[in-house]
Protein backbone atom coordinates (compact mmCIF):
# COMPACT_ATOMS: atom_id res chain seq x y z
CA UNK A 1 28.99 -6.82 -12.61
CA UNK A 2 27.07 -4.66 -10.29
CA UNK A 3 28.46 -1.46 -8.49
CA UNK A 4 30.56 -1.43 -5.98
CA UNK A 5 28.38 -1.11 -2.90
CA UNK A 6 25.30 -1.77 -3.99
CA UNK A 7 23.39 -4.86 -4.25
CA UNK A 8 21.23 -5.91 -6.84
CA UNK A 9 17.41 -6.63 -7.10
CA UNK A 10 16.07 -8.74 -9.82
CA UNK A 11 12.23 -7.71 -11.48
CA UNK A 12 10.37 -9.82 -13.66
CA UNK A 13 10.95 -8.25 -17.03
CA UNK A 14 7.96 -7.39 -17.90
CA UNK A 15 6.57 -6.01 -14.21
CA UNK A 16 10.12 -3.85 -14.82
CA UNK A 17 8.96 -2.64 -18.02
CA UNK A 18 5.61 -1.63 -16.92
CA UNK A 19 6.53 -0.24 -13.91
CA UNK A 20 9.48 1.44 -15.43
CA UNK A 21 6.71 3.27 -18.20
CA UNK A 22 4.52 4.32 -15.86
CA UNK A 23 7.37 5.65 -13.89
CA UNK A 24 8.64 7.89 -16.20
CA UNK A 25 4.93 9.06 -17.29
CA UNK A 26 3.65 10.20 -13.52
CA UNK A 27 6.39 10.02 -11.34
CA UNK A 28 10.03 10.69 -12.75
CA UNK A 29 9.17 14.14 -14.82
CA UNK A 30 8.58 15.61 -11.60
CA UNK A 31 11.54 14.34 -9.29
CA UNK A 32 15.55 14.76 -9.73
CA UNK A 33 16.13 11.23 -8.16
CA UNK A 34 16.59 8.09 -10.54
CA UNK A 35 14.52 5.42 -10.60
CA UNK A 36 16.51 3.09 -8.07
CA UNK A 37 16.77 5.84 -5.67
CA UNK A 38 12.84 6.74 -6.17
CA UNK A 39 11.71 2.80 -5.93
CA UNK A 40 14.86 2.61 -3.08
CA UNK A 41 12.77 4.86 -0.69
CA UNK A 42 9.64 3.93 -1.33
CA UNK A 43 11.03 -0.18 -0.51
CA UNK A 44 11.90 2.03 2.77
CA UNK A 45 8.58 3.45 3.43
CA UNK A 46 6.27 0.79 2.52
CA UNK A 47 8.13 -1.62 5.09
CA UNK A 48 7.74 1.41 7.66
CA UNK A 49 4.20 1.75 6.89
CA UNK A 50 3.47 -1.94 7.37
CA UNK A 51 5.30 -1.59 11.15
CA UNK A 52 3.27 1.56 11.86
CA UNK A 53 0.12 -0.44 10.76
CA UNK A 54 0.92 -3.09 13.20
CA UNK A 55 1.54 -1.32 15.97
CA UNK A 56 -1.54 1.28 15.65
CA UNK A 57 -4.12 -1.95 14.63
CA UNK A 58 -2.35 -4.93 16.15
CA UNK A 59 -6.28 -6.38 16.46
CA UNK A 60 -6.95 -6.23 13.05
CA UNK A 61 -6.01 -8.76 10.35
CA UNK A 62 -6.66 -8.21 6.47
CA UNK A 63 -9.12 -10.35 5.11
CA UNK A 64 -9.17 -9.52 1.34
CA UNK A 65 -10.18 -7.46 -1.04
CA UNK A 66 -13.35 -6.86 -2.87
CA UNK A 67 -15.47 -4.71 -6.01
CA UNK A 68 -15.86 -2.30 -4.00
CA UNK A 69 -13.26 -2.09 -0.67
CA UNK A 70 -12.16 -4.42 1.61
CA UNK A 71 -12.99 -6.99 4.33
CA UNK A 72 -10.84 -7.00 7.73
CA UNK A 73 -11.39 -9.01 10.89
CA UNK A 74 -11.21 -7.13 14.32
CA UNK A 75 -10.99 -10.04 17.07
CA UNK A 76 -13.41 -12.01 15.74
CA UNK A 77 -16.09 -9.53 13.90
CA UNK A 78 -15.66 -9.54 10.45
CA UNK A 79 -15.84 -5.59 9.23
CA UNK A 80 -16.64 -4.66 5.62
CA UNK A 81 -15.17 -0.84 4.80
CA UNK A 82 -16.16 0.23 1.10
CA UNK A 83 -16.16 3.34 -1.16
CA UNK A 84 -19.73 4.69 -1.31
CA UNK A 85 -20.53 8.20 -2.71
CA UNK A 86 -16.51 9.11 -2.90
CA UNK A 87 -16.24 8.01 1.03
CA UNK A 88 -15.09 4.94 3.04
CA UNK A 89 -18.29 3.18 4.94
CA UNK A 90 -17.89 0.83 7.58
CA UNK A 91 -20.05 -2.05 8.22
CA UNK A 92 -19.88 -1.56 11.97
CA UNK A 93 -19.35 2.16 12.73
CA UNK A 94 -20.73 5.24 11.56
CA UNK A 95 -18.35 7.88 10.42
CA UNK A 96 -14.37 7.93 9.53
CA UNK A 97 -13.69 5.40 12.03
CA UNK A 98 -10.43 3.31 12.78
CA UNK A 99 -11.53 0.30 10.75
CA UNK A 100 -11.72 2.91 7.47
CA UNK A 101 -8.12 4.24 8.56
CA UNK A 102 -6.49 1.09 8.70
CA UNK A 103 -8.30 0.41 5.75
CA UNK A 104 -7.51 3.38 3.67
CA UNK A 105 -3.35 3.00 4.86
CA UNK A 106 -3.13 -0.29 3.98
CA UNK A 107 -1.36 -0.99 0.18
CA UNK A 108 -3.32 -3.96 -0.22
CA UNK A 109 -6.59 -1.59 -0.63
């Protein structure tokens, strides 16, 4: 039985366990919040992140992943951004441009 006024979440185990290690080795020595309250706001901020995403790139579209960065699609040109040298390159523009923002604030990358 859960507590009262709070709902539950169910994790695969062993994601849990994982997570819940790696929590407690990076993240929860240096933080007086628990673990549901920690993973609680970051639920919150990753779903606000995705809606400020949206609205500053509503052009682009995530394409997938690769070695090395990413691919994106803007309209209909296909963009490449990619670490090179410790910085993100873009196939298109020279520079930190928007394509390596959206790039770089995207979880997915």
């Amino acid at each position: 039985m859960g507590k009262s006024g709070y709902t539950s979440l169910s994790l695969d185990e062993t994601r849990y366990s994982k997570l819940r290690k790696s929590w407690d080795n990076i993240v929860g020595k240096d933080t007086d919040d628990t673990f549901t309250v920690w993973a609680t706001t970051v639920l919150e901020q990753s779903v606000e992140r995705v809606s400020l995403i949206k609205s500053m790139f509503p052009n682009y579209v995530w394409v997938g992943k690769t070695d090395t960065g990413c691919v994106i699609k803007d309209k209909s040109t296909i963009i490449e951004v990619k670490w090179s040298k410790n910085k993100l390159v873009c196939s298109v523009d020279s520079g930190l441009c928007s394509h390596c923002v959206y790039a770089a604030l995207n979880s997915k990358f």
